[in-house]
C-alpha atoms as a PDB file:
ATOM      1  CA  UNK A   1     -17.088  18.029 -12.694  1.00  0.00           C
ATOM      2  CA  UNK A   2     -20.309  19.089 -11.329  1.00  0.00           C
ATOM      3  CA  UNK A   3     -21.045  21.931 -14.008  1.00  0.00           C
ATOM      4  CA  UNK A   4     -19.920  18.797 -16.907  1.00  0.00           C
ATOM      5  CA  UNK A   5     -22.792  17.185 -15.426  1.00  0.00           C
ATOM      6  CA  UNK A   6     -24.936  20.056 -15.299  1.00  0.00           C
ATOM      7  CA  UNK A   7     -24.070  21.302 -19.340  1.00  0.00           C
ATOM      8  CA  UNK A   8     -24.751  17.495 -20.019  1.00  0.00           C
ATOM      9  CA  UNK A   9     -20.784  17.212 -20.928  1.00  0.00           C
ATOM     10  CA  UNK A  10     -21.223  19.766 -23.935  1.00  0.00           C
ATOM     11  CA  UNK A  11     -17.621  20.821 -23.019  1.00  0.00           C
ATOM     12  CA  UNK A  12     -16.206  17.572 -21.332  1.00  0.00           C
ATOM     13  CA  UNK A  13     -12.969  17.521 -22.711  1.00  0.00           C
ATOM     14  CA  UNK A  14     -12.289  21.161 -20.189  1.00  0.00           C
ATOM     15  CA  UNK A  15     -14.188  19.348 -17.698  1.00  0.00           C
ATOM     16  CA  UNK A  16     -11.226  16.564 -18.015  1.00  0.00           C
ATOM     17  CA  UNK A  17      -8.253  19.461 -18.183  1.00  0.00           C
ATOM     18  CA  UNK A  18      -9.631  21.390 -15.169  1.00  0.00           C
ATOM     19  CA  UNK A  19     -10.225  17.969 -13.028  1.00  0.00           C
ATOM     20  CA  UNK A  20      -6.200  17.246 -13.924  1.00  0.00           C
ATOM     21  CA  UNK A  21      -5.493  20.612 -12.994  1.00  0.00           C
ATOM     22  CA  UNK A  22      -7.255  20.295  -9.431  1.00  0.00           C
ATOM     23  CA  UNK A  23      -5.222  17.198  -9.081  1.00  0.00           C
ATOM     24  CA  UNK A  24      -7.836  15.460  -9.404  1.00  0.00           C
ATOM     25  CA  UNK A  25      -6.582  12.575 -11.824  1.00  0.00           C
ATOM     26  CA  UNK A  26      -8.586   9.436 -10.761  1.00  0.00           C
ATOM     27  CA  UNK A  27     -11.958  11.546 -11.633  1.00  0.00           C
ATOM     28  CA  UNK A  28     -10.756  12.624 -14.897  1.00  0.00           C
ATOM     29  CA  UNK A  29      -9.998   9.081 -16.389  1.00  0.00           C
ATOM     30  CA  UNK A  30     -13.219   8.324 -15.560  1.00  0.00           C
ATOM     31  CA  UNK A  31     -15.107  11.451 -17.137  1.00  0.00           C
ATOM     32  CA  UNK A  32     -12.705  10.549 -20.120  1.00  0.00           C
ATOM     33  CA  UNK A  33     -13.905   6.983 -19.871  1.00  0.00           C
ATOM     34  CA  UNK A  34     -17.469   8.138 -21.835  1.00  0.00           C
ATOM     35  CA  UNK A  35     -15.763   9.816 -24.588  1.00  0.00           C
ATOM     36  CA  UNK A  36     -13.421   8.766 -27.535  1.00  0.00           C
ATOM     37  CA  UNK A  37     -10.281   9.852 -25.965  1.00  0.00           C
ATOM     38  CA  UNK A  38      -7.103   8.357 -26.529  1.00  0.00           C
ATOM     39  CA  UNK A  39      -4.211   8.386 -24.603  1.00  0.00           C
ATOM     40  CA  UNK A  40      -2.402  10.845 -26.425  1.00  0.00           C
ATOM     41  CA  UNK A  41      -5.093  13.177 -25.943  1.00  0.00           C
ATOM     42  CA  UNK A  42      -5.665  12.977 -22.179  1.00  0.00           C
ATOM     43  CA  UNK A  43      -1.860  13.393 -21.799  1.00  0.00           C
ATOM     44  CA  UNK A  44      -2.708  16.690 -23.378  1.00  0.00           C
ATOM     45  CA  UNK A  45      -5.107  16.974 -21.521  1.00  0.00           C
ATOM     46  CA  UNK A  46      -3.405  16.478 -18.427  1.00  0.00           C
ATOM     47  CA  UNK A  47      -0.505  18.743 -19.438  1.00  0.00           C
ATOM     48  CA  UNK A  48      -3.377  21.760 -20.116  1.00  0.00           C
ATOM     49  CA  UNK A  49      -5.052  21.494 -16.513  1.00  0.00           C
ATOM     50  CA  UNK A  50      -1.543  21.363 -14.853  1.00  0.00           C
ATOM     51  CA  UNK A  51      -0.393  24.389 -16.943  1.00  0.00           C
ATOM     52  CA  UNK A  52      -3.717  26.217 -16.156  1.00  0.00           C
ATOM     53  CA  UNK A  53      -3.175  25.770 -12.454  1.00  0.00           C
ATOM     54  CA  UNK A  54       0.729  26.174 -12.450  1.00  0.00           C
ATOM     55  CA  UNK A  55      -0.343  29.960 -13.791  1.00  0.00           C
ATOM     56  CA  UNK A  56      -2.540  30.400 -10.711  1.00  0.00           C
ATOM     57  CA  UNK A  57      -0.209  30.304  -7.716  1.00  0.00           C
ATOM     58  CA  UNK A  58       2.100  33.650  -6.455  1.00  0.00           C
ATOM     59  CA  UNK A  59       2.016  36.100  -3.935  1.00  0.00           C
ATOM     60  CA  UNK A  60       1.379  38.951  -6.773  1.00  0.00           C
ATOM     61  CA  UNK A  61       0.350  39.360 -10.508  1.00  0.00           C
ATOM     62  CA  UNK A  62       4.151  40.247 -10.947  1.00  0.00           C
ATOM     63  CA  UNK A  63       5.026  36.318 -10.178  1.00  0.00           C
ATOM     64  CA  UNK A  64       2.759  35.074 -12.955  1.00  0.00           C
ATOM     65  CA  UNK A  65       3.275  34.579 -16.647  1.00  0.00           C
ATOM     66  CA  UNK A  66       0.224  35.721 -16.988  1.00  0.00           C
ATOM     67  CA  UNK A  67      -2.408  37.951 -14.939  1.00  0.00           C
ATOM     68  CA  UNK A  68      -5.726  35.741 -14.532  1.00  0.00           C
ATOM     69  CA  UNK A  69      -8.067  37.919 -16.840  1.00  0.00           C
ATOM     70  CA  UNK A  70      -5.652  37.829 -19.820  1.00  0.00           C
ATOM     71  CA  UNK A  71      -5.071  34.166 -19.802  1.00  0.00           C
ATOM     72  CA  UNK A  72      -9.052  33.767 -19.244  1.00  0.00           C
ATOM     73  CA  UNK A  73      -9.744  35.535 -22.662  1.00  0.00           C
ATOM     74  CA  UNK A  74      -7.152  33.990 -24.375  1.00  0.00           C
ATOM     75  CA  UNK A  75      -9.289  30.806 -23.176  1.00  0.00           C
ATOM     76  CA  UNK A  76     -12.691  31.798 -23.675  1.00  0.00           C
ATOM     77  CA  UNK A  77     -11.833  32.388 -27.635  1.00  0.00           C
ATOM     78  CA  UNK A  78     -11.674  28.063 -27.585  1.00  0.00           C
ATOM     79  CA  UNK A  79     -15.052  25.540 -27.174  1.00  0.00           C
ATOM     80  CA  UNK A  80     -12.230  22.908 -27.700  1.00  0.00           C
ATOM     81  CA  UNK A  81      -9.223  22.694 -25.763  1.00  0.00           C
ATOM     82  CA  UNK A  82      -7.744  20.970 -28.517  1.00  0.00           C
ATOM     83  CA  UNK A  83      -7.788  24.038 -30.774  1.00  0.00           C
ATOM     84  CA  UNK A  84      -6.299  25.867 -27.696  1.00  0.00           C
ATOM     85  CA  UNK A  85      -3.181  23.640 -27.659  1.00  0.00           C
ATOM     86  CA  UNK A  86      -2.570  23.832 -31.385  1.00  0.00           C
ATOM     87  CA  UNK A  87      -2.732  27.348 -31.939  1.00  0.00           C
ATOM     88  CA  UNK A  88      -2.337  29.765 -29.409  1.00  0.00           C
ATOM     89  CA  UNK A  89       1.097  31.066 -28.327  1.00  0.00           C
ATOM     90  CA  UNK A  90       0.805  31.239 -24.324  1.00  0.00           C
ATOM     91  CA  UNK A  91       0.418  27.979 -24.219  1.00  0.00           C
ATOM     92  CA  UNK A  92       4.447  27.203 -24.976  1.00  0.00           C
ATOM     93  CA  UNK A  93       5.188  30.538 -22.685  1.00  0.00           C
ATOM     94  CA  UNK A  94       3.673  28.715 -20.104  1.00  0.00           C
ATOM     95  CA  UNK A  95       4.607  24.830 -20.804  1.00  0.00           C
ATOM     96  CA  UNK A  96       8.665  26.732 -21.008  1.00  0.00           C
ATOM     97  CA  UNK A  97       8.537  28.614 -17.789  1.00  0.00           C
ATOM     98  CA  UNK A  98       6.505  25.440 -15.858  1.00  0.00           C
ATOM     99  CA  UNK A  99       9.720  22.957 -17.281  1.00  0.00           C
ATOM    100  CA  UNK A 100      12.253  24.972 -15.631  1.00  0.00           C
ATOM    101  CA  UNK A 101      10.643  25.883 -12.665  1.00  0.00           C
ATOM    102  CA  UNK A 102      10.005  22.187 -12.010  1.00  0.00           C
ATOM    103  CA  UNK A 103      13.364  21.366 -12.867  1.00  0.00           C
ATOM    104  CA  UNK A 104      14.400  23.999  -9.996  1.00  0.00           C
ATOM    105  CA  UNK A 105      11.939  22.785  -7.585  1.00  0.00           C
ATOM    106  CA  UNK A 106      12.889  18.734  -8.074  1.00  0.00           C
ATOM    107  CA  UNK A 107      16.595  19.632  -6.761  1.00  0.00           C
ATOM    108  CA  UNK A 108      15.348  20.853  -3.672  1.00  0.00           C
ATOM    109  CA  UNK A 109      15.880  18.248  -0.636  1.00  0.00           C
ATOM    110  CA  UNK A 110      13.532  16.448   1.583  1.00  0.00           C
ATOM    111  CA  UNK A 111      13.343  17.995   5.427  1.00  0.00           C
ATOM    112  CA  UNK A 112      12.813  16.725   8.270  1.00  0.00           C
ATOM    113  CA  UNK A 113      12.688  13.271   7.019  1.00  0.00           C
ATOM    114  CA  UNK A 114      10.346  10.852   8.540  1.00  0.00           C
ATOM    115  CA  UNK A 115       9.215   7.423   7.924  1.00  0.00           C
ATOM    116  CA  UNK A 116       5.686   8.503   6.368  1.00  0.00           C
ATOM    117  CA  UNK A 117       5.048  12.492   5.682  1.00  0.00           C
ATOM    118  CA  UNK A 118       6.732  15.047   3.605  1.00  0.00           C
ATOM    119  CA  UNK A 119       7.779  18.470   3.895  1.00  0.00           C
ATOM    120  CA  UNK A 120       9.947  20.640   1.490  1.00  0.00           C
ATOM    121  CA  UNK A 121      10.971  24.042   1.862  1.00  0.00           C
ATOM    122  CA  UNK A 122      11.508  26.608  -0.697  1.00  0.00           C
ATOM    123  CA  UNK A 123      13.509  29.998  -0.906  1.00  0.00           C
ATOM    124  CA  UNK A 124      12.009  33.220  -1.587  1.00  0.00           C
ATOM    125  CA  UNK A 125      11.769  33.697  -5.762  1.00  0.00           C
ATOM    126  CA  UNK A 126       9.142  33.738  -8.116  1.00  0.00           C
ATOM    127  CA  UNK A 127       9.739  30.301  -9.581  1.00  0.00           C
ATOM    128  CA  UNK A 128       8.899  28.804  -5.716  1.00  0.00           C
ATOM    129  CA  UNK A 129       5.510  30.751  -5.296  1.00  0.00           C
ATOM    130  CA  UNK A 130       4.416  29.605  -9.079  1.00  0.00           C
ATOM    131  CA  UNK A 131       5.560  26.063  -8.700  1.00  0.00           C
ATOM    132  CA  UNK A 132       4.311  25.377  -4.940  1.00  0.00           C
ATOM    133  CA  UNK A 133       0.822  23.908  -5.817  1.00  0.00           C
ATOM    134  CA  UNK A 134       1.936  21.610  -9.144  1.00  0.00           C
ATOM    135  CA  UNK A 135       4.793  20.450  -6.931  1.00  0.00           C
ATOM    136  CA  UNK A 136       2.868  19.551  -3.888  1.00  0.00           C
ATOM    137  CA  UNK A 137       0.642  17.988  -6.296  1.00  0.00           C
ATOM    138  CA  UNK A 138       3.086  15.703  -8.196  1.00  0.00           C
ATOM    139  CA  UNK A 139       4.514  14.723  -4.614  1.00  0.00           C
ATOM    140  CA  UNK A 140       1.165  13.912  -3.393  1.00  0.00           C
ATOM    141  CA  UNK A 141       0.630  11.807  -6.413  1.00  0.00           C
ATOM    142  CA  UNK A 142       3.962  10.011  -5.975  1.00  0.00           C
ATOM    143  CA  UNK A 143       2.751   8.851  -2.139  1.00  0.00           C
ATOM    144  CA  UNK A 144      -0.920   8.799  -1.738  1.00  0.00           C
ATOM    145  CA  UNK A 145      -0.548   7.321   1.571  1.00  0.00           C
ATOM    146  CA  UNK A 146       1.587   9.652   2.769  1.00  0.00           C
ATOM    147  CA  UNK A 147       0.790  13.771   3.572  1.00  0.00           C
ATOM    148  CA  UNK A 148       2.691  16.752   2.294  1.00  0.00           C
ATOM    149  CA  UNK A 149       3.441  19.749   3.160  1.00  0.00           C
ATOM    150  CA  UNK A 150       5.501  23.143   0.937  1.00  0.00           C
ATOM    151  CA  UNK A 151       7.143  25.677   2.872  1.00  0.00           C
ATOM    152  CA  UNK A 152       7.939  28.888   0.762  1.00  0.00           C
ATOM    153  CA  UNK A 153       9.718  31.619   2.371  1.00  0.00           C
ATOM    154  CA  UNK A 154       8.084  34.944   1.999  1.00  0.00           C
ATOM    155  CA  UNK A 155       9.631  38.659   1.268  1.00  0.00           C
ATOM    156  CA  UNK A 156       9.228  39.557   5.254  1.00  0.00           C
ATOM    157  CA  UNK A 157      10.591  36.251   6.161  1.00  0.00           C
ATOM    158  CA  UNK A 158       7.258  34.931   7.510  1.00  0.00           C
ATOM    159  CA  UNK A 159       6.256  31.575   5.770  1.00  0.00           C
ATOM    160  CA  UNK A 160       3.651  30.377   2.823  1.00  0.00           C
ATOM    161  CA  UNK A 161       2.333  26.467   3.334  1.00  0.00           C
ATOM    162  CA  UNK A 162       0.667  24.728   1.174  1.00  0.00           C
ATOM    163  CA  UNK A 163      -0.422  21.412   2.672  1.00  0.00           C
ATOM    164  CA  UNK A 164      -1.957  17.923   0.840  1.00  0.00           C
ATOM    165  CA  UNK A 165      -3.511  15.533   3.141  1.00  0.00           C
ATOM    166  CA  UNK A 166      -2.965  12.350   1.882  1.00  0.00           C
ATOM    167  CA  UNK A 167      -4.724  11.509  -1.329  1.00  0.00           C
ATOM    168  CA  UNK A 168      -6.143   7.699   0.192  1.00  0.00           C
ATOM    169  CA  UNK A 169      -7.881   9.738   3.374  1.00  0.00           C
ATOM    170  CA  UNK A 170      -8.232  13.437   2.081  1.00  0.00           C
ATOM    171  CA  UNK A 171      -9.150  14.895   5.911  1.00  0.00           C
ATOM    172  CA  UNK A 172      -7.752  17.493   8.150  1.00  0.00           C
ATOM    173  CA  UNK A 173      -5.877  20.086   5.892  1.00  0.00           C
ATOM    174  CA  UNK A 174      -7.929  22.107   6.721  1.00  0.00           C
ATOM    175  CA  UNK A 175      -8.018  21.571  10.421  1.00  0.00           C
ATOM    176  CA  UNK A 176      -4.343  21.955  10.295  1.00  0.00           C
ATOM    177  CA  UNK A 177      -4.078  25.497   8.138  1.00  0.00           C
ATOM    178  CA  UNK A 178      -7.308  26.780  10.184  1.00  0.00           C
ATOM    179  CA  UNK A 179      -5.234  26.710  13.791  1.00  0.00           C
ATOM    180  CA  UNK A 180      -2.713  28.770  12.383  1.00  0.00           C
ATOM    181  CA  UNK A 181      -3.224  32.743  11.280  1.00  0.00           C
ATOM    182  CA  UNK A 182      -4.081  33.516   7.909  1.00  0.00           C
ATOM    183  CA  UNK A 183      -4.344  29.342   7.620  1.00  0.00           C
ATOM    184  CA  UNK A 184      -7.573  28.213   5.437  1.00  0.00           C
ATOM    185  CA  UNK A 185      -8.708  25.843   2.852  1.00  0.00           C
ATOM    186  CA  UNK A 186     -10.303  22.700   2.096  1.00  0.00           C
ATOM    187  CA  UNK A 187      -9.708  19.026   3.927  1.00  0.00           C
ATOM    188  CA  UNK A 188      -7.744  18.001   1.047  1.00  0.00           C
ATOM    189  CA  UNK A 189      -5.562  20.987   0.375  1.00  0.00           C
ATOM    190  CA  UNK A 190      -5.365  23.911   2.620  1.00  0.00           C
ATOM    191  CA  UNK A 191      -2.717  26.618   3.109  1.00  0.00           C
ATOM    192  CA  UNK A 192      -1.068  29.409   5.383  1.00  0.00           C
ATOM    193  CA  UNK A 193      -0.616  32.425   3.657  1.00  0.00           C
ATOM    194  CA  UNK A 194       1.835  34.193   6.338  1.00  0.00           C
ATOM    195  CA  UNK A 195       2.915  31.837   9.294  1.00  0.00           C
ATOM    196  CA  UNK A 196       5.380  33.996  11.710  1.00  0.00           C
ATOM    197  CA  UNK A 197       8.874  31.914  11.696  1.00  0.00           C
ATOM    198  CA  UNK A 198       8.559  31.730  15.619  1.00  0.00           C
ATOM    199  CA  UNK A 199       5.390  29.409  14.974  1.00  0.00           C
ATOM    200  CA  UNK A 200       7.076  26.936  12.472  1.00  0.00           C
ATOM    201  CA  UNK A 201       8.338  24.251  14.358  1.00  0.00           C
ATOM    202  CA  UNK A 202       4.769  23.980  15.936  1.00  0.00           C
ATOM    203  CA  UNK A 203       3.514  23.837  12.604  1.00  0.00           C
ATOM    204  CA  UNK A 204       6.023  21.130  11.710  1.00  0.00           C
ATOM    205  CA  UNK A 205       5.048  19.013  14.867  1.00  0.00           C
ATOM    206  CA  UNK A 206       1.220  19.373  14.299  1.00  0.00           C
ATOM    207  CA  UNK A 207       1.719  18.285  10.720  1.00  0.00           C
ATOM    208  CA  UNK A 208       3.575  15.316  11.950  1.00  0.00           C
ATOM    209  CA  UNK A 209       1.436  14.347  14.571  1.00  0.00           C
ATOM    210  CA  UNK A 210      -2.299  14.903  13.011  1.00  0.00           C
ATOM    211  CA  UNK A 211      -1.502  13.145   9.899  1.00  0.00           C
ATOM    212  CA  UNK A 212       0.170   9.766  11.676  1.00  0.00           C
ATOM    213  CA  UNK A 213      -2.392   9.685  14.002  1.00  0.00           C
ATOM    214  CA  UNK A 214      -5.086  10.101  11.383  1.00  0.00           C
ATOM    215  CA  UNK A 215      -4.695   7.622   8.946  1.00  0.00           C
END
C-alpha cells in the first residue's frame, strides 16, 4: 500500500486486490475503510488479489495459466478492477483452474502433527506448485497463532518450502529458509527453492523448534 499512498489512492480499489493477494487482509479492510466499498465488492476484491497471486507460483511458465507478461497486459487495459472482473475472459480461466486445484490441495493430510505448527506436503504436479502460496495462505489465516510450512516435491526429488511465520508475530521465516541452500525471503514468508531430501528432517525439526520457542 505504499505506492496507494504515494498516487494519493487514485487507484485504491488495486491497492485493496493486491494487499488481499499478499495475504495481507487486515490492511486491506482498512484501506477499504476510506472508500464506499461494500461487502460485495471487497469479496471481489479479495477473490481478484488471490487469483492474481494464485497465477504467480510454479517452477516454470509451463505450470501457469498464464505467463506473467500476458496476464500483465490483459491488466494494464483496466484503471478499475471492477471493469476487469466483468469483462475479461481470463479471469474465469483462472477463478476455474484455482477451484479445483484448491479442492485437490484441501484433501491433502496434516504431517507431522503437533500441538501448535503446521506442515503439509505435496506431490510433484502442476496443480501443487500453483496452489502452494494461496494454500499456505488460507492455512495461515485459519491459525494466526500458529506457523506453517508447504512441502512440494520437485521433478529431481529435492524439495520446494514455502514457509508462513505466524501471522500474530510475523519473525524468523526468513531466518529459517536463509540456513538452508537456495532458502530466502522475507520474515513473514520465506521459501526453499531446492532442499536435498537428506536435509528434510532437519528442516522439519528447525521449523518446529524456532517457531515454539519464538512466540
Amino acid at each position: 500500500l505504499i505506492v496507494d499512498k504515494l498516487l494519493d489512492g487514485k487507484f485504491r480499489s488495486w491497492a485493496i486486490a493486491a494487499a488481499f493477494g499478499d495475504n495481507l487482509h487486515d490492511s486491506a479492510r482498512e484501506a477499504a475503510a476510506s472508500t464506499k466499498l461494500n461487502q460485495k465488492q471487497l469479496d471481489s476484491l479479495r477473490e481478484l488479489g488471490e487469483l492474481l497471486n494464485y497465477n504467480g507460483y510454479g517452477a516454470d511458465l509451463a505450470d501457469l495459466h498464464f505467463s506473467p507478461d500476458t496476464l500483465f497486459r490483459a491488466l494494464q487495459s483496466y484503471t478499475d478492477p471492477f471493469d476487469f472482473l466483468k469483462h475479461s475472459p481470463d479471469l474465469t480461466v483462472l477463478r476455474n483452474g484455482f477451484q479445483e486445484d484448491m479442492a485437490r490441495a484441501m484433501k491433502q493430510p496434516e504431517m507431522n502433527k503437533t500441538t501448535l505448527n503446521r506442515i503439509y506436503s505435496f506431490p510433484d504436479a502442476p496443480w501443487a506448485r500453483r496452489v502452494a502460496g494461496v494454500f499456505s495462505n488460507l492455512r495461515a489465516r485459519e491459525r494466526k497463532d500458529a506457523a506453517h510450512a508447504l512441502i512440494v516435491e520437485n521433478s529431481d526429488k529435492s524439495y520446494r518450502i514455502s514457509v508462513r511465520a505466524p501471522l500474530n508475530y510475523r519473525e524468523n521465516a526468513d531466518t529459517l529458509c536463509l540456513s538452508f541452500p537456495t532458502g530466502g525471503g522475507r520474515k513473514a514468508a520465506a521459501g526453499i527453492n531446492q532442499l536435498p531430501p537428506e536435509m528434510l528432517d532437519d528442516f522439519i525439526q528447525r521449523f518446529h523448534s524456532l517457531f515454539s520457542s519464538s512466540q
